[in-house]
Protein backbone atom coordinates (compact mmCIF):
# COMPACT_ATOMS: atom_id res chain seq x y z
CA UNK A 1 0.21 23.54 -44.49
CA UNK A 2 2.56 24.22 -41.14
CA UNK A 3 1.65 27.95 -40.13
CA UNK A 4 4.38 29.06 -37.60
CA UNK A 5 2.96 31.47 -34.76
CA UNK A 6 4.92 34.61 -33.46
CA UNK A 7 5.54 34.43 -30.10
CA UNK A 8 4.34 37.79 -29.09
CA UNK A 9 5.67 39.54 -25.92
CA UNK A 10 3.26 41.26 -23.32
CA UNK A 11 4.80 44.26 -20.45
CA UNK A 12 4.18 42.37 -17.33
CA UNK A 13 5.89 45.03 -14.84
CA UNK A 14 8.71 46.72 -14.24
CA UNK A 15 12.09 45.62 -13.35
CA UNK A 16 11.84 47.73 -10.45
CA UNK A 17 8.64 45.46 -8.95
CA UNK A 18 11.32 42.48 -8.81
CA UNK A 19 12.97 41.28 -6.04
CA UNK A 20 16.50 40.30 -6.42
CA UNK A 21 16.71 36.56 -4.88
CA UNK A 22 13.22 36.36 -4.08
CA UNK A 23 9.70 35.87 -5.75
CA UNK A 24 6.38 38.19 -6.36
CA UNK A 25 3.43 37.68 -7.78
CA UNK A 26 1.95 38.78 -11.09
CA UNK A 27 -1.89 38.55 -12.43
CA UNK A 28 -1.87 37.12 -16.42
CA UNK A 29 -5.64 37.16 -17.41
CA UNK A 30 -6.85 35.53 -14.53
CA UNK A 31 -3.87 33.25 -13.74
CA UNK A 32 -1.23 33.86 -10.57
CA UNK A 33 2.40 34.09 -11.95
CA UNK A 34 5.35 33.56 -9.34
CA UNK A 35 7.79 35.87 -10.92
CA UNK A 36 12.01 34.98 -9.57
CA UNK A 37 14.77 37.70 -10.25
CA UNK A 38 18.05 35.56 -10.24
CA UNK A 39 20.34 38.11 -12.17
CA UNK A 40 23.38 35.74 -11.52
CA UNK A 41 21.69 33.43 -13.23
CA UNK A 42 21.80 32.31 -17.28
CA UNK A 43 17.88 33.88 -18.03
CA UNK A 44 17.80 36.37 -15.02
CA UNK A 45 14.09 35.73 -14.51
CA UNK A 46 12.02 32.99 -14.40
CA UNK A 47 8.17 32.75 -13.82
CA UNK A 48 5.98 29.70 -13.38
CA UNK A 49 2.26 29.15 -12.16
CA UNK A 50 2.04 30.62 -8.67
CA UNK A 51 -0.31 27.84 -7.66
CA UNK A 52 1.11 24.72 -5.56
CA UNK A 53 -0.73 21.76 -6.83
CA UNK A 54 0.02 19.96 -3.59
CA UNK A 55 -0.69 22.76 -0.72
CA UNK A 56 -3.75 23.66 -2.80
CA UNK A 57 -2.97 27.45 -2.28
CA UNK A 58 -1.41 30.53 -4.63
CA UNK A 59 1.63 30.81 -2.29
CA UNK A 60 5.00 29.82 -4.96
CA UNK A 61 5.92 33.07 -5.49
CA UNK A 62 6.35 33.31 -1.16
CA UNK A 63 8.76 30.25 -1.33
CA UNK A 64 12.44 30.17 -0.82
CA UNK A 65 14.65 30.28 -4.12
CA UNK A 66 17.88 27.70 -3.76
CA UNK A 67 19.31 24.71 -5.69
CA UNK A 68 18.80 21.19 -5.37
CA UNK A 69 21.15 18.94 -7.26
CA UNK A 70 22.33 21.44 -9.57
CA UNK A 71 18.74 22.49 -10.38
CA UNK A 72 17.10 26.19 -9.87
CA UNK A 73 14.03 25.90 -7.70
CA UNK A 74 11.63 27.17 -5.53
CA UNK A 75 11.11 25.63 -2.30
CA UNK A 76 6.85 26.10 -1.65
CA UNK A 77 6.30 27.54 1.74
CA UNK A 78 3.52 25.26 2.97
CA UNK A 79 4.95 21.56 2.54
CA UNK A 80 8.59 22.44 1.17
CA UNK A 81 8.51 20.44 -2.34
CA UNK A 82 10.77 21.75 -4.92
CA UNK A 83 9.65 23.18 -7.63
CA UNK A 84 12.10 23.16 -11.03
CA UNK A 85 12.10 27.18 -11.89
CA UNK A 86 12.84 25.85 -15.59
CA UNK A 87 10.49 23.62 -16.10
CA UNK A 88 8.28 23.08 -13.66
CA UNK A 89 8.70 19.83 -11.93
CA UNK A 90 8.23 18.64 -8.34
CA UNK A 91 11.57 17.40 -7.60
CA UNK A 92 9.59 15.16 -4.92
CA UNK A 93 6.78 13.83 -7.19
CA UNK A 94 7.97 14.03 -10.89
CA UNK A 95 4.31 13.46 -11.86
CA UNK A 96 3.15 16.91 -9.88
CA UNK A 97 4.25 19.73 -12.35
CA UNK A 98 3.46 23.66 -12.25
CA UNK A 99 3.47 25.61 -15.92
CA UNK A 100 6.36 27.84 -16.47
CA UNK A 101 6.35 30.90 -18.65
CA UNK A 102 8.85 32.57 -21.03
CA UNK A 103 9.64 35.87 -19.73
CA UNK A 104 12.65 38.31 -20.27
CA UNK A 105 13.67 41.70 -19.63
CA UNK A 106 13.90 44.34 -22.18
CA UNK A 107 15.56 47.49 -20.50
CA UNK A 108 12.93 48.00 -17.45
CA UNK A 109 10.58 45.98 -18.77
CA UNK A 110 9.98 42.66 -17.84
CA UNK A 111 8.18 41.07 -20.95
CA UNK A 112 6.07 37.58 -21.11
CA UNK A 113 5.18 35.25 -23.97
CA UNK A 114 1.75 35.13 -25.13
């Protein structure tokens, strides 16, 4: 028997805690999310581990937001790899990858899959 699992949605913060362009940082349980506010973009928000696999440090949600090749990323501010906002990936060593989250907004809520 397949059982199929709600995805359940958790507040996270407010819209208000975003910064439009830029990242913050968000405690899930005891993981660092790196929360981006890209209203132009299709999604709006995107979140992904705050932890750089490569720098060793919880400093994602400090890099610099841009677009490589057509791709959303964040640019870490310790060695500058590119990190895929949508899924992940190091743009610079496919076989480094960060987990991402599914989060939306809902009014002023900004709301993340458990």
């Amino acid at each position: 028997m397949h059982v199929v699992r709600k995805t359940q949605w958790l507040p996270l913060c407010k819209k208000r805690d975003l910064v439009e362009g830029s990242g913050v940082c968000a405690l899930v349980g005891n993981a660092q999310v790196a929360l981006f506010y890209l209203p132009q973009e299709e999604g709006g928000i995107f979140a992904l581990n705050n932890h750089d696999p490569i720098a060793g440090a919880n400093v994602l949600s400090r890099g610099i937001v841009g677009d490589v090749g057509g791709r959303l990323v964040v640019a870490s501010p310790i060695y500058k790899q590119h990190f895929d906002l949508t899924n992940g990936e190091c743009l610079e060593q496919n076989e480094v990858q960060v987990t991402t989250y599914n989060v939306r907004l809902e009014g002023d809520d900004v709301l993340i899959a458990n």
